[in-house]
Protein backbone atom coordinates (compact mmCIF):
# COMPACT_ATOMS: atom_id res chain seq x y z
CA UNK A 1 0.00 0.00 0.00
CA UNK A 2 1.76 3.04 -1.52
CA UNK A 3 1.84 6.75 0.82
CA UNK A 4 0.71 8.53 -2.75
CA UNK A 5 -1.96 5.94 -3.11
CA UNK A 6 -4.02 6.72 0.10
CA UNK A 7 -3.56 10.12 -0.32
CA UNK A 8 -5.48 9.47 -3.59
CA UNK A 9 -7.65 7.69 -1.97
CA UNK A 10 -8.28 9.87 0.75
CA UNK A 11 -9.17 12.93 -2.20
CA UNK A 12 -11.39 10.99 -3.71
CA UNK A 13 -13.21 10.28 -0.22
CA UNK A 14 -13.71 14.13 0.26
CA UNK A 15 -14.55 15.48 -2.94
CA UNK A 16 -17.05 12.06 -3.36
CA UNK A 17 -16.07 12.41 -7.42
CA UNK A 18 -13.50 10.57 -9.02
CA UNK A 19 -13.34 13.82 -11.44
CA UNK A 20 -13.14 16.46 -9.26
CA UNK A 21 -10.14 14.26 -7.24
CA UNK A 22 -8.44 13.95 -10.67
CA UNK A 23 -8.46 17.89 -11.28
CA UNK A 24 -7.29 18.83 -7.67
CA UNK A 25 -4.74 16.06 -7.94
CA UNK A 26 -3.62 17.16 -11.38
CA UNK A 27 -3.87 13.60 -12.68
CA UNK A 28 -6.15 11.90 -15.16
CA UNK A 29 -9.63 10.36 -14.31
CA UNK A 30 -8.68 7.39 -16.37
CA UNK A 31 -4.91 7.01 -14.13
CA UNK A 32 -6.63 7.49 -10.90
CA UNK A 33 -9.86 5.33 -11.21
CA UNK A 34 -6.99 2.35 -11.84
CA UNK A 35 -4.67 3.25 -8.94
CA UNK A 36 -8.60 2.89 -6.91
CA UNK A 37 -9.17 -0.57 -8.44
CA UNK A 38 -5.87 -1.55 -7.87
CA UNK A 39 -6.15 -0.65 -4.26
CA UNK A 40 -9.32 -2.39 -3.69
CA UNK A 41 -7.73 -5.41 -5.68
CA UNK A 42 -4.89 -5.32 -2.69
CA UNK A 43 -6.86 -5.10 0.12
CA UNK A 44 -9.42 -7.66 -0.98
CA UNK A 45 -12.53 -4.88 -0.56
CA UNK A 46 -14.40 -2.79 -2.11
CA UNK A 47 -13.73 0.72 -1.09
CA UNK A 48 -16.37 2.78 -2.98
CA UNK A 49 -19.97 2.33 -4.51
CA UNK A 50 -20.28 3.77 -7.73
CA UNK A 51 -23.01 6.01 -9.20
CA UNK A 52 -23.00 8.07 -12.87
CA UNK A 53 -22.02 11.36 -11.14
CA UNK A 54 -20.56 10.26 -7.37
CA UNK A 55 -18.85 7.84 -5.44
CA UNK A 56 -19.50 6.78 -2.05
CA UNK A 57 -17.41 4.81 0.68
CA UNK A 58 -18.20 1.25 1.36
CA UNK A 59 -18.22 0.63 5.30
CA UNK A 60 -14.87 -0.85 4.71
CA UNK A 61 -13.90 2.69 2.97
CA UNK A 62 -14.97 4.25 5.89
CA UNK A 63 -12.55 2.48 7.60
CA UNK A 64 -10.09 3.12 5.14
CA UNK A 65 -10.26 6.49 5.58
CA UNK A 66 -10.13 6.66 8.95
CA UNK A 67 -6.69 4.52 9.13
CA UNK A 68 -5.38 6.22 6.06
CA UNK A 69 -5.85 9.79 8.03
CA UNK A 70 -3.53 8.38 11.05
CA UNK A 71 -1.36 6.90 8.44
CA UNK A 72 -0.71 10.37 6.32
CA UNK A 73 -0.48 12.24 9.88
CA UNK A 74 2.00 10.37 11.06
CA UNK A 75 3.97 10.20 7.55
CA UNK A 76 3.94 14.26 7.56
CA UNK A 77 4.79 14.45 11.19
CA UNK A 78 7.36 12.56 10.59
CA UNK A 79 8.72 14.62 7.61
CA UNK A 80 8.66 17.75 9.31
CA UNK A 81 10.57 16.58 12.47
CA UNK A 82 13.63 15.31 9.67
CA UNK A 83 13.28 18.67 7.97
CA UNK A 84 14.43 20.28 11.71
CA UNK A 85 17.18 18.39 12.32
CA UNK A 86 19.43 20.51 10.77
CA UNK A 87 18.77 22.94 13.24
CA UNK A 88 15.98 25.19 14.57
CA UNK A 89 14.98 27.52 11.54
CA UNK A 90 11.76 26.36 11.83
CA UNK A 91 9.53 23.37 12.64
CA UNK A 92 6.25 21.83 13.69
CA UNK A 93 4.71 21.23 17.34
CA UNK A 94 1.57 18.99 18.00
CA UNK A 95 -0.22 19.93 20.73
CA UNK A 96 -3.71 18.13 22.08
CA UNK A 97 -5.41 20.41 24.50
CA UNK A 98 -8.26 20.47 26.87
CA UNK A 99 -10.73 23.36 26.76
CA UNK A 100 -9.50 25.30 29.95
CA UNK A 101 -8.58 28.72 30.35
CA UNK A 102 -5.21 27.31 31.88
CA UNK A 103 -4.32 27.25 28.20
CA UNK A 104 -2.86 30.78 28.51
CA UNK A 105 0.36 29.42 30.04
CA UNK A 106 1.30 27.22 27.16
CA UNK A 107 0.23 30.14 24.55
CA UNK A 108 2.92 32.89 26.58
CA UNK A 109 5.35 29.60 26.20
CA UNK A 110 4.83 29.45 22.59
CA UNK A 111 4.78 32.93 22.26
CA UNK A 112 8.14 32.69 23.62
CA UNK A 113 9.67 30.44 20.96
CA UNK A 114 7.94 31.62 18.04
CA UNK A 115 9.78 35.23 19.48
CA UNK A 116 13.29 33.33 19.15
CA UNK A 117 12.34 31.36 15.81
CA UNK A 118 9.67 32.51 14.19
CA UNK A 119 9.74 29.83 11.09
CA UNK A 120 8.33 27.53 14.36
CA UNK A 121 4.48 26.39 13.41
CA UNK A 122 2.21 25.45 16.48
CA UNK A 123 -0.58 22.91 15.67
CA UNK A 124 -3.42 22.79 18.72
CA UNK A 125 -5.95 19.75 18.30
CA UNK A 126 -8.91 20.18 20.70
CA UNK A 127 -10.42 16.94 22.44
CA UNK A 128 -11.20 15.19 25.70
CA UNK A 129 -8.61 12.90 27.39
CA UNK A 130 -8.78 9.73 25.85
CA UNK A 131 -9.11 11.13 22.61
CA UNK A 132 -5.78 13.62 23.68
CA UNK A 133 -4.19 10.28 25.07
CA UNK A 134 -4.91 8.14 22.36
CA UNK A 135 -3.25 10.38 19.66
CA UNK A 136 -0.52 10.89 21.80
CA UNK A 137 -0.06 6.80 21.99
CA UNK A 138 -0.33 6.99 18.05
CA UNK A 139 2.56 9.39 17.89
CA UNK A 140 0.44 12.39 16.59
CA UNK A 141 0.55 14.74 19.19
CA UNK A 142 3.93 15.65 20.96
CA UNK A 143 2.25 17.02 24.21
CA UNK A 144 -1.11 16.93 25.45
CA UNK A 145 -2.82 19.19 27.60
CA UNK A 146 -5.58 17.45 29.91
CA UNK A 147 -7.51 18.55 32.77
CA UNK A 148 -7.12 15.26 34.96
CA UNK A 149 -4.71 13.07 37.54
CA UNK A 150 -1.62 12.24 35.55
CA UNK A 151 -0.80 7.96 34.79
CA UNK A 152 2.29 7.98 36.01
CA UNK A 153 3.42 4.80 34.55
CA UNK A 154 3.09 6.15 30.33
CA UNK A 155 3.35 9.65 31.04
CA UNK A 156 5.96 12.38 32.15
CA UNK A 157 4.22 15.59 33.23
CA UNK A 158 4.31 19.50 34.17
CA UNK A 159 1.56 20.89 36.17
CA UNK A 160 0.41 23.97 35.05
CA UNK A 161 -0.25 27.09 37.58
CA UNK A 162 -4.04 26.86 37.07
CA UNK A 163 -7.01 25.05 38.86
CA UNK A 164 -10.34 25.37 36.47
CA UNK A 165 -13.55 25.94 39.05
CA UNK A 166 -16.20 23.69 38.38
CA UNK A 167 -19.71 25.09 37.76
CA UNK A 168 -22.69 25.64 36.02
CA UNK A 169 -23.48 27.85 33.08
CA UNK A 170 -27.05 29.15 33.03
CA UNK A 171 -29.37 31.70 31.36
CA UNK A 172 -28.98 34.97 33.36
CA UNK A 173 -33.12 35.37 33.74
CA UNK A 174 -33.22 31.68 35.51
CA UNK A 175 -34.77 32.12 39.26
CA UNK A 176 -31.83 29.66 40.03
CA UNK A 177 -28.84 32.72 38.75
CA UNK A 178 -30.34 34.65 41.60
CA UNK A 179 -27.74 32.14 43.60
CA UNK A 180 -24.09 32.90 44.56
CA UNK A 181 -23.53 29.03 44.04
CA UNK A 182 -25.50 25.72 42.95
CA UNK A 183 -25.64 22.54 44.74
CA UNK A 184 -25.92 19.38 43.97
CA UNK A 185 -29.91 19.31 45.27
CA UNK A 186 -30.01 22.55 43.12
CA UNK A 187 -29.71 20.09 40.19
CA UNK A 188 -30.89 16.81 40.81
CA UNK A 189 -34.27 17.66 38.63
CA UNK A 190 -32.83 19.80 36.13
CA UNK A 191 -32.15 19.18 32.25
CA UNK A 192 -28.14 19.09 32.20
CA UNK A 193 -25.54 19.31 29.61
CA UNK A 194 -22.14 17.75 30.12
CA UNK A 195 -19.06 16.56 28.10
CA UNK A 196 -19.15 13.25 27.07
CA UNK A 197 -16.09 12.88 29.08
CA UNK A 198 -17.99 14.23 32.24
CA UNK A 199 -20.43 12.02 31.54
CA UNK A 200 -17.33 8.65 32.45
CA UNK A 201 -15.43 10.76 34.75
CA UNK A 202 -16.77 13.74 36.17
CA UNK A 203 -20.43 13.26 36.97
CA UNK A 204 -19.94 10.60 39.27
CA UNK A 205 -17.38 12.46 41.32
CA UNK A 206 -19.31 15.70 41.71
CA UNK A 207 -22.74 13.67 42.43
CA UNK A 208 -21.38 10.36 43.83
CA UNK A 209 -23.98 8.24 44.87
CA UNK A 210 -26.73 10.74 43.40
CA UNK A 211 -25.21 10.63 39.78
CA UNK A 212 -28.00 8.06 38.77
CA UNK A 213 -30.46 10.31 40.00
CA UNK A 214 -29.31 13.01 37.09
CA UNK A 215 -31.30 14.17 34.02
CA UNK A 216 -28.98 14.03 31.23
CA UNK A 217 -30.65 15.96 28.28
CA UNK A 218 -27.81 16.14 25.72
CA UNK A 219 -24.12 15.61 25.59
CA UNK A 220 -20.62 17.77 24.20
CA UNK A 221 -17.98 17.89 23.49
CA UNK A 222 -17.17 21.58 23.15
CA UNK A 223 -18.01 24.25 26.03
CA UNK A 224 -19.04 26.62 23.15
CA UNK A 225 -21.69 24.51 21.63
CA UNK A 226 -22.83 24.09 24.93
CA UNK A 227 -23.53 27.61 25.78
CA UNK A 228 -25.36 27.69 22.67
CA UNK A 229 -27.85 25.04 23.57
CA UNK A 230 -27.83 27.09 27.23
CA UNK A 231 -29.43 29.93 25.75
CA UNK A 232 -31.35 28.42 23.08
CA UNK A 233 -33.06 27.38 26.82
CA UNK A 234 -32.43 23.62 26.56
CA UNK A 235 -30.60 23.34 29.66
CA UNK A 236 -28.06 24.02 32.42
CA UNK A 237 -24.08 23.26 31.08
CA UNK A 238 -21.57 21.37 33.97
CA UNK A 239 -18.67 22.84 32.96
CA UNK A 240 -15.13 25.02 33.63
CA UNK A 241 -15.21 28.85 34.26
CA UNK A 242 -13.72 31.42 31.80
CA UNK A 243 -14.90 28.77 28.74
CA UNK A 244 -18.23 30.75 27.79
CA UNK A 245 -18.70 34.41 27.21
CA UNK A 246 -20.88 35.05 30.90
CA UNK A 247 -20.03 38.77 30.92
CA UNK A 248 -22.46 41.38 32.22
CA UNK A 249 -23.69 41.47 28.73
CA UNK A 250 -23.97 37.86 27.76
CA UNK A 251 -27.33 36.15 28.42
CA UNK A 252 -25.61 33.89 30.33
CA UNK A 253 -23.87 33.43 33.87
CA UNK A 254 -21.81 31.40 35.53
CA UNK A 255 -22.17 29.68 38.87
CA UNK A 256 -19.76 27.53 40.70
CA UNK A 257 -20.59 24.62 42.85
CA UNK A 258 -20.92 24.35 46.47
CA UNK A 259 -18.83 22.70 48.08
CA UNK A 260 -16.00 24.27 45.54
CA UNK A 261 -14.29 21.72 43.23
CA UNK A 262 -11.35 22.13 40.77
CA UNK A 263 -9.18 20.70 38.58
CA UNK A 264 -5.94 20.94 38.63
CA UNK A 265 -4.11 21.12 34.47
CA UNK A 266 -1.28 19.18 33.56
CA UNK A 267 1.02 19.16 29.91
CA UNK A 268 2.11 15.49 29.76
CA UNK A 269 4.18 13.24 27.18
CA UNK A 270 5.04 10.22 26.54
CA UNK A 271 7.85 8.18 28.55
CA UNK A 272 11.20 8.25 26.78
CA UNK A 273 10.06 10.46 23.93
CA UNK A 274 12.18 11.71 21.41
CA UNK A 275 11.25 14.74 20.44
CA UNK A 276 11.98 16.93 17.14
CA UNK A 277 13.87 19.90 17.95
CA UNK A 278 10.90 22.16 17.77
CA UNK A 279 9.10 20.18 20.35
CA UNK A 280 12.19 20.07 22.78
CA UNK A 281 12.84 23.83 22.89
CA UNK A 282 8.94 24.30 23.91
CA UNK A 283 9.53 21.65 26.53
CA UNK A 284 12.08 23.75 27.81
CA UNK A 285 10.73 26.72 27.81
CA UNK A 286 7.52 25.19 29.84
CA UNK A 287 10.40 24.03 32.28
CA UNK A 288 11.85 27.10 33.23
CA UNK A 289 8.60 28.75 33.25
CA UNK A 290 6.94 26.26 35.41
């Protein structure tokens, strides 16, 4: 299975026309529609379903695609890092990060570097933790950011100078924003909105034992689009301070809980990484700061 292959592939699977691939890849329908056959001929599947104007993915295209993605990543990841190694003119960091307002600290690091080397790109991939930590494992992210206790045993870690409060987001003309805080009996009958991560992790140790007793309405996995379903009146976000706009002038507040709880933010890598030389000057930049 040829690099140049998938990345046909994976052209045809977003444009969903063998054509329109062709032109963007500057190759000929007839050339690429073989290199498709052939590739279906290797792996023993068929990849697309085929219509007069469109082509669609097969479930096994689907999965395909989804491999083929990690696959290029990691091929252009590792490209960039060998383009560095002649020294620090430029280069690529990966970076998986947690929605917290924490995230200030690594941008002032990265400010920092980019200050010293400007040809230095960073690339920031937003997710919960074991979408953070899986990419990590694959070798696609050189750092993650995550907002939760560190494994010691696969990771090496910084903790970063911020705790996020825990609270809820709410429309400002709810009889409950009338509160300085919300507690969990404030709740317990309520429409909520949560991460999807909250829902494994979180829920059960704000709630404990009462976390069965919670109305889950709908699910997230972005603060944002939460606050949007907040004021749209659909329900009451679980979430961080500082990640919606609760201003005086927003239609929507923040409360924390009672009793207080936070979370602590950590930057962690892999054990024994080897990093490109990009990646290691951030790393010691976060040291010194932190």
């Amino acid at each position: 299975m040829e690099i140049r292959v998938l990345r046909y592939f994976l052209e045809v699977a977003r444009e969903g026309s063998v054509t329109h691939a062709a032109q963007r890849l500057h190759i000929s329908q007839p050339t690429l529609s073989k290199q498709l056959k052939d590739l279906e001929s290797e792996l023993g599947k068929k990849l697309f379903t085929r219509s007069s104007f469109s082509v669609r993915l097969t479930e096994e295209g689907m999965l395909l695609r989804k491999r083929a993605e990690d696959i290029l990543d990691m091929v252009d990841k590792t490209e960039e890092e060998f383009k560095s190694l002649g020294g620090i003119t430029g280069g690529d960091i990966h970076i998986g990060c947690a929605e917290s307002a924490g995230i200030k600290y690594l941008a002032r690091c990265i400010k920092a570097v980019k200050e010293q080397h400007p040809g230095i790109r960073a690339h920031l991939y937003s997710g919960d933790t074991n979408d953070l930590a899986g990419r990590l494992e694959q070798g696609l992210l050189d750092y993650a950011v995550i907002a939760q206790e560190v494994d010691l045993s696969k990771y090496n870690y910084l903790e970063l100078p911020w705790a996020d409060v825990w609270g809820v987001i709410l429309r400002r003309d709810d009889p409950l924003s009338t509160k300085e805080s919300l507690g969990v009996e404030d709740l317990l009958d309520k429409p909520l909105i949560v991460s999807r991560q909250g829902l494994r992790e979180d829920l059960p140790r704000l709630f404990g034992e009462k976390v069965d007793h919670l109305n889950v309405t709908a699910t997230i996995n972005l603060a944002y689009n939460g606050s949007v379903l907040v004021r749209e009146g659909i329900g009451y976000l679980l979430s961080f301070d500082k990640l919606a706009n609760t201003s005086r002038e927003s239609e929507l507040c923040f409360r924390p809980l009672s009793p207080r709880l936070e979370t602590h933010l950590y930057l962690i890598w892999k054990r024994y990484q080897v990093f490109s030389p990009a990646a290691e000057l951030l790393l010691d930049k976060l040291r010194a700061a932190f």
